[in-house]
N, C-alpha and C. Protein backbone atom coordinates (compact mmCIF):
# COMPACT_ATOMS: atom_id res chain seq x y z
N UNK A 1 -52.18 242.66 -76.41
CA UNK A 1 -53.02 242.13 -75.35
C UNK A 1 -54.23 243.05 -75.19
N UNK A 2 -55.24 242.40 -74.84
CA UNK A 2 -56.64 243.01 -75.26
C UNK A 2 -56.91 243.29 -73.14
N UNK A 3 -56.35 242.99 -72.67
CA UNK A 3 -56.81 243.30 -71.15
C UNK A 3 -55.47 243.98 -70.63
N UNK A 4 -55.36 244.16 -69.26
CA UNK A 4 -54.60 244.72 -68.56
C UNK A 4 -53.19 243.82 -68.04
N UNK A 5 -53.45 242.38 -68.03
CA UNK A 5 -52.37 242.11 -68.37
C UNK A 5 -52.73 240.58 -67.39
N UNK A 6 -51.61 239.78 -67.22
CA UNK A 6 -51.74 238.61 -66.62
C UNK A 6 -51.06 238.27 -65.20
N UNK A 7 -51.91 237.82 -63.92
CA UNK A 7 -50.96 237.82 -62.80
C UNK A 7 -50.94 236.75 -62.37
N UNK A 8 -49.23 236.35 -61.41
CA UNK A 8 -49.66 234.93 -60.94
C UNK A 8 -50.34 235.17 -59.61
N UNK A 9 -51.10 233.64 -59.11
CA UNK A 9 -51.55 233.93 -58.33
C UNK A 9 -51.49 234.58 -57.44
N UNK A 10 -49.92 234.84 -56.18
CA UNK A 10 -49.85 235.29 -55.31
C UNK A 10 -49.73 237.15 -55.66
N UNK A 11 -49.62 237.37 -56.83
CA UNK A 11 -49.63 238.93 -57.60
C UNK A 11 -51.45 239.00 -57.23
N UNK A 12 -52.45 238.61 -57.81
CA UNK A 12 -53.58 238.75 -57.99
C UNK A 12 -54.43 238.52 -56.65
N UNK A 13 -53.88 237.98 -55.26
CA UNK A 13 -54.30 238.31 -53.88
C UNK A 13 -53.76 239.64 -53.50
N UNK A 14 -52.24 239.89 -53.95
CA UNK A 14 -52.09 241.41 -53.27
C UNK A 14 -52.84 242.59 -54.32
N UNK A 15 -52.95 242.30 -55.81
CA UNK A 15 -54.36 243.15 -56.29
C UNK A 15 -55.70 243.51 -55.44
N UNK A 16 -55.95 242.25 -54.91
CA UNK A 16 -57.46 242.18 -54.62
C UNK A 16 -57.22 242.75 -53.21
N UNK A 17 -55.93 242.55 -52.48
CA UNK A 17 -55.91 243.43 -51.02
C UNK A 17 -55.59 244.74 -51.24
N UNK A 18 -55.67 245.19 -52.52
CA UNK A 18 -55.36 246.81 -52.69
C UNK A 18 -56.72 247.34 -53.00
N UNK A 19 -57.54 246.22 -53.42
CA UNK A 19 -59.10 247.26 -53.72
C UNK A 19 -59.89 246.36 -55.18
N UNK A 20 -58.89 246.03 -55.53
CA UNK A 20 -59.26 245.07 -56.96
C UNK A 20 -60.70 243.92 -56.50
N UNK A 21 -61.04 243.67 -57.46
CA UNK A 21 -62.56 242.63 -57.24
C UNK A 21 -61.98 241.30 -58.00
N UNK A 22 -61.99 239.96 -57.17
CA UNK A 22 -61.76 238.88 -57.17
C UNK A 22 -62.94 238.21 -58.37
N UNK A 23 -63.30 238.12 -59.96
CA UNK A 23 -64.15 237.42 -60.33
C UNK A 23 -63.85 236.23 -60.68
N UNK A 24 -65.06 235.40 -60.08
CA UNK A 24 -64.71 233.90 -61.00
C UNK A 24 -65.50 233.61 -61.65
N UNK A 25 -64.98 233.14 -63.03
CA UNK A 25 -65.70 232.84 -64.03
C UNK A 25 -66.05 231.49 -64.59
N UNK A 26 -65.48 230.47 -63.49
CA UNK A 26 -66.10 228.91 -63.29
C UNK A 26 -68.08 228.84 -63.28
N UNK A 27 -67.72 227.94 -64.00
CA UNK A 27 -69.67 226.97 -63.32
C UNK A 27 -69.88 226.83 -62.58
N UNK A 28 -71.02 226.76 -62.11
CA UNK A 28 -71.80 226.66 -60.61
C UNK A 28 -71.26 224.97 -60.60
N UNK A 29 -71.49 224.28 -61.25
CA UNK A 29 -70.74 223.14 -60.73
C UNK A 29 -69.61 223.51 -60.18
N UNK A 30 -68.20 223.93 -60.75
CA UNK A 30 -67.21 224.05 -60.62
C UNK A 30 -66.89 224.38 -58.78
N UNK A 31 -68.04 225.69 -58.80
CA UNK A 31 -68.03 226.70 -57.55
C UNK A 31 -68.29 225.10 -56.71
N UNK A 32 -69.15 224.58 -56.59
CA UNK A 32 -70.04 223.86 -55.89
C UNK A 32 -68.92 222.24 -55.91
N UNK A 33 -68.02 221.86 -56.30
CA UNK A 33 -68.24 220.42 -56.18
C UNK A 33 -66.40 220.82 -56.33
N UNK A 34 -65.86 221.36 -56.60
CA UNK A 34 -64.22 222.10 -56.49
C UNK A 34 -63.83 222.54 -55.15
N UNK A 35 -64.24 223.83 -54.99
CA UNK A 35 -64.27 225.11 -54.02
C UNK A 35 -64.22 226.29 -54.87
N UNK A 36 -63.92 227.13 -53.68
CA UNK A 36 -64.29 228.64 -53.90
C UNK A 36 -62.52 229.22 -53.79
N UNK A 37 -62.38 230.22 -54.22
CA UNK A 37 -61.51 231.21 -53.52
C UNK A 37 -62.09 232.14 -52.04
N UNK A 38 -61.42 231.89 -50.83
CA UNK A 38 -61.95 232.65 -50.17
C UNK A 38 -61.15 233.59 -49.65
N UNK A 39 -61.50 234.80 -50.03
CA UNK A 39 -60.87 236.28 -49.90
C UNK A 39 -61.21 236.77 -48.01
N UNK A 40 -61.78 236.31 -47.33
CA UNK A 40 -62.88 236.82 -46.33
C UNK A 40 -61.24 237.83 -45.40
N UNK A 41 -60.61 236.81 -45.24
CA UNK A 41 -59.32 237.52 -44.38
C UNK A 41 -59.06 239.12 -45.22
N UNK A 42 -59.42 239.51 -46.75
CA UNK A 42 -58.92 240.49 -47.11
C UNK A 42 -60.30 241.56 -47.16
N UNK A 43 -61.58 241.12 -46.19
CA UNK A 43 -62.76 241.73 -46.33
C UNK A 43 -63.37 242.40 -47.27
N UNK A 44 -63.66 240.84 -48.29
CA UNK A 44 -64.35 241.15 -49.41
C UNK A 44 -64.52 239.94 -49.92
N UNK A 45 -65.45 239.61 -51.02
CA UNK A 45 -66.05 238.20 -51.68
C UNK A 45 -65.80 238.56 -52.37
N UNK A 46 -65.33 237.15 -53.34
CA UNK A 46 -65.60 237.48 -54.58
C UNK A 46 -67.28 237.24 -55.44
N UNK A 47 -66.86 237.96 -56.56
CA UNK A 47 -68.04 237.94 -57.24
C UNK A 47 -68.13 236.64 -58.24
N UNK A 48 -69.26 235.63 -58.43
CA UNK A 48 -69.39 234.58 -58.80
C UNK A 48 -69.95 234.55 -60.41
N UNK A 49 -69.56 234.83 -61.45
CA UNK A 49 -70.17 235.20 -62.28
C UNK A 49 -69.92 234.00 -63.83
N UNK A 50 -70.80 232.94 -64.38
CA UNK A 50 -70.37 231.90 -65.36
C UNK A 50 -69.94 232.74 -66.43
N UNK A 51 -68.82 232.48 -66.59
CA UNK A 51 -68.48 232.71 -68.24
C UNK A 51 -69.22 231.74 -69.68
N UNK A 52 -68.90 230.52 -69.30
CA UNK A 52 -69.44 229.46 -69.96
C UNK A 52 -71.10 228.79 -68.74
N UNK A 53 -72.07 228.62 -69.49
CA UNK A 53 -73.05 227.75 -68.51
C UNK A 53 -72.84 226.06 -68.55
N UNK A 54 -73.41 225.84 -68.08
CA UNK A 54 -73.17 224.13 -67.65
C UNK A 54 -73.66 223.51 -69.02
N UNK A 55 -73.84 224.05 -69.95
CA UNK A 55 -74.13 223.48 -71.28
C UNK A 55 -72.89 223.43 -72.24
N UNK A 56 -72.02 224.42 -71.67
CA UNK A 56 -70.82 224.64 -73.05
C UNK A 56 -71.06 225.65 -73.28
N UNK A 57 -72.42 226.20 -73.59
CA UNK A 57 -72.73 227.77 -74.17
C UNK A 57 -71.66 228.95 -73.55
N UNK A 58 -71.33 230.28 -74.68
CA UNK A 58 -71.34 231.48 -73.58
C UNK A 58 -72.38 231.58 -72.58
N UNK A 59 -72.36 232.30 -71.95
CA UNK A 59 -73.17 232.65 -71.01
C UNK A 59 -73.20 234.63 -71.48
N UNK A 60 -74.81 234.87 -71.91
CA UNK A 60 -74.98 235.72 -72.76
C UNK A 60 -75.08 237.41 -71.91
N UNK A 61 -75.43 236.43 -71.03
CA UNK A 61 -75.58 237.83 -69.95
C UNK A 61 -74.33 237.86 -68.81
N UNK A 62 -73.36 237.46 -69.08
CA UNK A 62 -71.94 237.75 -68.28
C UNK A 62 -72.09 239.29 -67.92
N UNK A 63 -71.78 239.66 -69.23
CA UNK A 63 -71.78 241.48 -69.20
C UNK A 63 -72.62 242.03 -68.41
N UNK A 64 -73.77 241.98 -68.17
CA UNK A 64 -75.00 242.59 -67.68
C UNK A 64 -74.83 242.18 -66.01
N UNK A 65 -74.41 241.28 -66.04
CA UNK A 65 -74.41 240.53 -64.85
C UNK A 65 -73.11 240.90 -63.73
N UNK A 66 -72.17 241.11 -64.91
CA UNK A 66 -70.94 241.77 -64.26
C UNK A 66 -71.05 243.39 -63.90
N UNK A 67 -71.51 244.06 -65.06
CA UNK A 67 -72.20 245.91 -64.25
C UNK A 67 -72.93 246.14 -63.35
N UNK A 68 -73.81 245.16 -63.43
CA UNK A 68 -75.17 245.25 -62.03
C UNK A 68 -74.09 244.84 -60.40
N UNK A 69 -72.81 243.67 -60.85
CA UNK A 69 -72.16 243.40 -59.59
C UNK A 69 -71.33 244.18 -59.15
N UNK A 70 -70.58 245.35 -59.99
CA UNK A 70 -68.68 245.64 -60.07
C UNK A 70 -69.19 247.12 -60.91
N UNK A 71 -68.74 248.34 -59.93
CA UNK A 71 -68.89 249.22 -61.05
C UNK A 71 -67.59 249.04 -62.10
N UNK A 72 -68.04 249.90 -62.90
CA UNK A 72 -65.99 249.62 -64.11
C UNK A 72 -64.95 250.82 -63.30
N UNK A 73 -65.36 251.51 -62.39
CA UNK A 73 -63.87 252.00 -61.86
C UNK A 73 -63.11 251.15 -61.24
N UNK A 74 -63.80 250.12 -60.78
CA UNK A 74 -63.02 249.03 -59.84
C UNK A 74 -62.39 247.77 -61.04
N UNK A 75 -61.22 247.67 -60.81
CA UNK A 75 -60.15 246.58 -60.90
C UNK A 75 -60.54 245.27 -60.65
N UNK A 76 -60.24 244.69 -61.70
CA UNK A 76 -60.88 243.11 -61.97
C UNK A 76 -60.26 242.24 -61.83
N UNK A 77 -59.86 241.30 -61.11
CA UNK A 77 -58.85 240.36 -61.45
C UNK A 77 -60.04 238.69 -61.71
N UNK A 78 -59.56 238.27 -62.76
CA UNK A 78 -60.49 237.15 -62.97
C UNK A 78 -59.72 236.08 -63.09
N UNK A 79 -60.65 234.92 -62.49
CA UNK A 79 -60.18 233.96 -62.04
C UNK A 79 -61.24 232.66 -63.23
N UNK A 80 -60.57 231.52 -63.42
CA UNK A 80 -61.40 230.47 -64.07
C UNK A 80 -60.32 228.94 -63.43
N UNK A 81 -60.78 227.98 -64.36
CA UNK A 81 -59.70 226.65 -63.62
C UNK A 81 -58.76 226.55 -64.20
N UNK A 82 -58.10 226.92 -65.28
CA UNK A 82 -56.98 226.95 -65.72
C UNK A 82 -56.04 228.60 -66.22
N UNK A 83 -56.76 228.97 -66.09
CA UNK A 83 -56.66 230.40 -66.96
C UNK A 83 -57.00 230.77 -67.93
N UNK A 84 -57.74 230.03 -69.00
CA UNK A 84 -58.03 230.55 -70.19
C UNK A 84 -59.44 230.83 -70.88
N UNK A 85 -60.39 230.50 -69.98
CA UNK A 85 -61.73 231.44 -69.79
C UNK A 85 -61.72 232.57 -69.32
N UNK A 86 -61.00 232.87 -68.32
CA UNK A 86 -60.48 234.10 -67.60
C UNK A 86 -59.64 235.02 -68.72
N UNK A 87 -59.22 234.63 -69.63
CA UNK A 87 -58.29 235.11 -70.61
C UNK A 87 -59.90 236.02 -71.12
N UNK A 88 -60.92 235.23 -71.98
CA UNK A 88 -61.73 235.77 -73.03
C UNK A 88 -62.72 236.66 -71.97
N UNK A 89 -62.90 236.50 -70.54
CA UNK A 89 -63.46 237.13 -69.92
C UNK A 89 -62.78 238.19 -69.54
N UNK A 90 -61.79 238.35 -68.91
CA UNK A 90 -60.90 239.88 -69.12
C UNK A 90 -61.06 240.46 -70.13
N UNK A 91 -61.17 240.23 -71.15
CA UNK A 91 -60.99 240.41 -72.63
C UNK A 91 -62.43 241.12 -72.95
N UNK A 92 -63.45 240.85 -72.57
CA UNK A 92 -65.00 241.33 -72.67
C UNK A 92 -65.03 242.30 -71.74
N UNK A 93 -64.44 242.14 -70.57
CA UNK A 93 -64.62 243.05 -69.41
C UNK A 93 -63.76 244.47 -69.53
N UNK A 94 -62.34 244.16 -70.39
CA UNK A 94 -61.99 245.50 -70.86
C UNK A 94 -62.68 246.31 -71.96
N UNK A 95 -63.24 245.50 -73.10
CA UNK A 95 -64.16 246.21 -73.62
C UNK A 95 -65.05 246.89 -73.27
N UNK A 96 -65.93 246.54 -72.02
CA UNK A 96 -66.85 247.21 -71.42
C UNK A 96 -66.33 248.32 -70.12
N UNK A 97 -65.28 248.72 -70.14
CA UNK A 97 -64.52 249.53 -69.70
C UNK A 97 -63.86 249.37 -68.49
N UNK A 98 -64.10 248.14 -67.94
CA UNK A 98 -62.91 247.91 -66.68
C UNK A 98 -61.62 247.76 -67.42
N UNK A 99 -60.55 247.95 -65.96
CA UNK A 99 -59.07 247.54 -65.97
C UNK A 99 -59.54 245.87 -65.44
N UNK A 100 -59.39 245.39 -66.32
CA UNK A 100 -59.70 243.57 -66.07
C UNK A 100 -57.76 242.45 -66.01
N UNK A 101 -57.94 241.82 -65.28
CA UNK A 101 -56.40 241.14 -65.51
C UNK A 101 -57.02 239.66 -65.10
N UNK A 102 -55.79 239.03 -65.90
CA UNK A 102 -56.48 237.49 -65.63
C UNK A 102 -55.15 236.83 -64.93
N UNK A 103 -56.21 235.76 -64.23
CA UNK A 103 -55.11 234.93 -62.97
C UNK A 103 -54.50 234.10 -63.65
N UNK A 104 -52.94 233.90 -64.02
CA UNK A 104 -52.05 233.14 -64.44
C UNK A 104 -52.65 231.60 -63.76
N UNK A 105 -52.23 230.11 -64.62
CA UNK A 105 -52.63 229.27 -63.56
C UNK A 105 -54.52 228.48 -62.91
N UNK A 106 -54.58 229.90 -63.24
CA UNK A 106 -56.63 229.96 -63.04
C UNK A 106 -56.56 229.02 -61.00
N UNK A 107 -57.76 228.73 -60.78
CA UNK A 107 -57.64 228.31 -59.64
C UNK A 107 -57.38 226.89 -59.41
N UNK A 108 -57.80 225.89 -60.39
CA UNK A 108 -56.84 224.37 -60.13
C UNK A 108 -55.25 224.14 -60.68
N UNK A 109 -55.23 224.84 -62.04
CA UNK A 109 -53.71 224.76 -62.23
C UNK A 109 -53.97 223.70 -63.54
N UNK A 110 -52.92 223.37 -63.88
CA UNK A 110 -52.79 222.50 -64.83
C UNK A 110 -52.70 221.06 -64.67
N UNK A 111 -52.90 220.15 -65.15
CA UNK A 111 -52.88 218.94 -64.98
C UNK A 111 -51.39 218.53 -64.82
N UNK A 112 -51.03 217.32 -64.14
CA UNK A 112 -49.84 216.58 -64.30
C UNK A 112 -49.80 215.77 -65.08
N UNK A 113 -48.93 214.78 -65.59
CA UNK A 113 -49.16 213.84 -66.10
C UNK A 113 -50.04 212.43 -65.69
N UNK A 114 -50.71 212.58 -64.78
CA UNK A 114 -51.80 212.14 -64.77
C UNK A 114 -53.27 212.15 -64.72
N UNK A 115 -52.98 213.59 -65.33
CA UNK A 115 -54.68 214.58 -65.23
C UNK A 115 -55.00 215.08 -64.07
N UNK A 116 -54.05 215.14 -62.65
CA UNK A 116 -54.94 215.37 -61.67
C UNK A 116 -53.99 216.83 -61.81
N UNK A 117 -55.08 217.81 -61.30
CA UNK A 117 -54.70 219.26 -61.36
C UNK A 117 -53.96 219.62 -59.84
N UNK A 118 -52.79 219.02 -59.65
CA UNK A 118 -51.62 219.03 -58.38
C UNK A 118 -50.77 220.00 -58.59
N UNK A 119 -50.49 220.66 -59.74
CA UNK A 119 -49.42 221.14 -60.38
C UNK A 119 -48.72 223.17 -59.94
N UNK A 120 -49.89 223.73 -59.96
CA UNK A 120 -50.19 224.80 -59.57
C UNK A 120 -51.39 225.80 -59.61
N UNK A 121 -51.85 226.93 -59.42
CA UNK A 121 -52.50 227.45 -59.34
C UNK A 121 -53.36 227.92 -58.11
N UNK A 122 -54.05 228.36 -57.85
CA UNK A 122 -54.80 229.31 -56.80
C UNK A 122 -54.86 228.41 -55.51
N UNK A 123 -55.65 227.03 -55.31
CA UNK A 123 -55.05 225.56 -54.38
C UNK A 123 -54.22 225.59 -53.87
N UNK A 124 -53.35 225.00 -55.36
CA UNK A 124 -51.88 224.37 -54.92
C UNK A 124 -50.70 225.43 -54.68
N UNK A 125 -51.17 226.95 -54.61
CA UNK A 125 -49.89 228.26 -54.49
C UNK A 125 -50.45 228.09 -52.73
N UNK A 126 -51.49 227.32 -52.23
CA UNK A 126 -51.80 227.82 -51.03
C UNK A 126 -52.62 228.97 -50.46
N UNK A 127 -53.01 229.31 -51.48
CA UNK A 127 -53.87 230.67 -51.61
C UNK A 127 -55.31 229.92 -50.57
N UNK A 128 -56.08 231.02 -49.90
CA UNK A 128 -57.22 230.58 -49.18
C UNK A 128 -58.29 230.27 -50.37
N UNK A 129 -58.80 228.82 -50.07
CA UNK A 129 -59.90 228.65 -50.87
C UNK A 129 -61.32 228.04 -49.57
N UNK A 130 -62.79 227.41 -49.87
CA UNK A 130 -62.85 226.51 -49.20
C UNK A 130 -63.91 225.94 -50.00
């Protein structure tokens, strides 16, 4: 494993209430027309940062974008809609020298058998979003 390791959701709120930084690595669509994770009860935001842009592309300046937000002594926990952008973004973010961990689940969860994302994750664990 190329990051620090993988948490489920309710693991990755008591991270972020120990000092850890909440990133999400969803699209501004996503942020905007989904919801957010909202941390505010644990007095702190998270940081909003695209992994992918609304084109499909990487998004080239993640990195740059993530040092200017998060020094690397601070603890990463990253968040995406399923978990597996969050996977390759932990994955960049330990290279560049954070302790990075990715959110099991991501924040909608997985689909059911009817595509709607009911199933689990950051939402549906009940976790604060808005």
């Amino acid at each position: 494993m190329s990051y620090a390791g993988d948490l489920a959701p309710a693991t990755a709120w008591d991270h972020i209430a120990a000092g850890a930084v909440l990133v999400d690595v969803r699209t501004e669509g996503e942020w905007t027309h989904i919801g957010v994770p909202d941390t505010s009860a644990l007095n702190t935001e998270p940081v909003f940062i695209q992994w992918n842009l609304a084109n499909g592309s990487n998004n080239p300046q993640f990195l740059a974008e993530l040092l200017q937000a998060v020094p690397t002594e601070k603890s990463l926990v990253v968040l995406c809609r399923s978990g597996a952008r969050s996977i390759a973004a932990a994955t960049a973010a330990t290279a560049a020298g954070y302790t990075a961990y990715n959110v099991l689940e991501g924040f909608e969860g997985e689909p059911d058998r009817y595509g709607d994302r009911v199933v689990n994750g950051w939402k549906n664990r009940k976790l604060p979003w808005r």
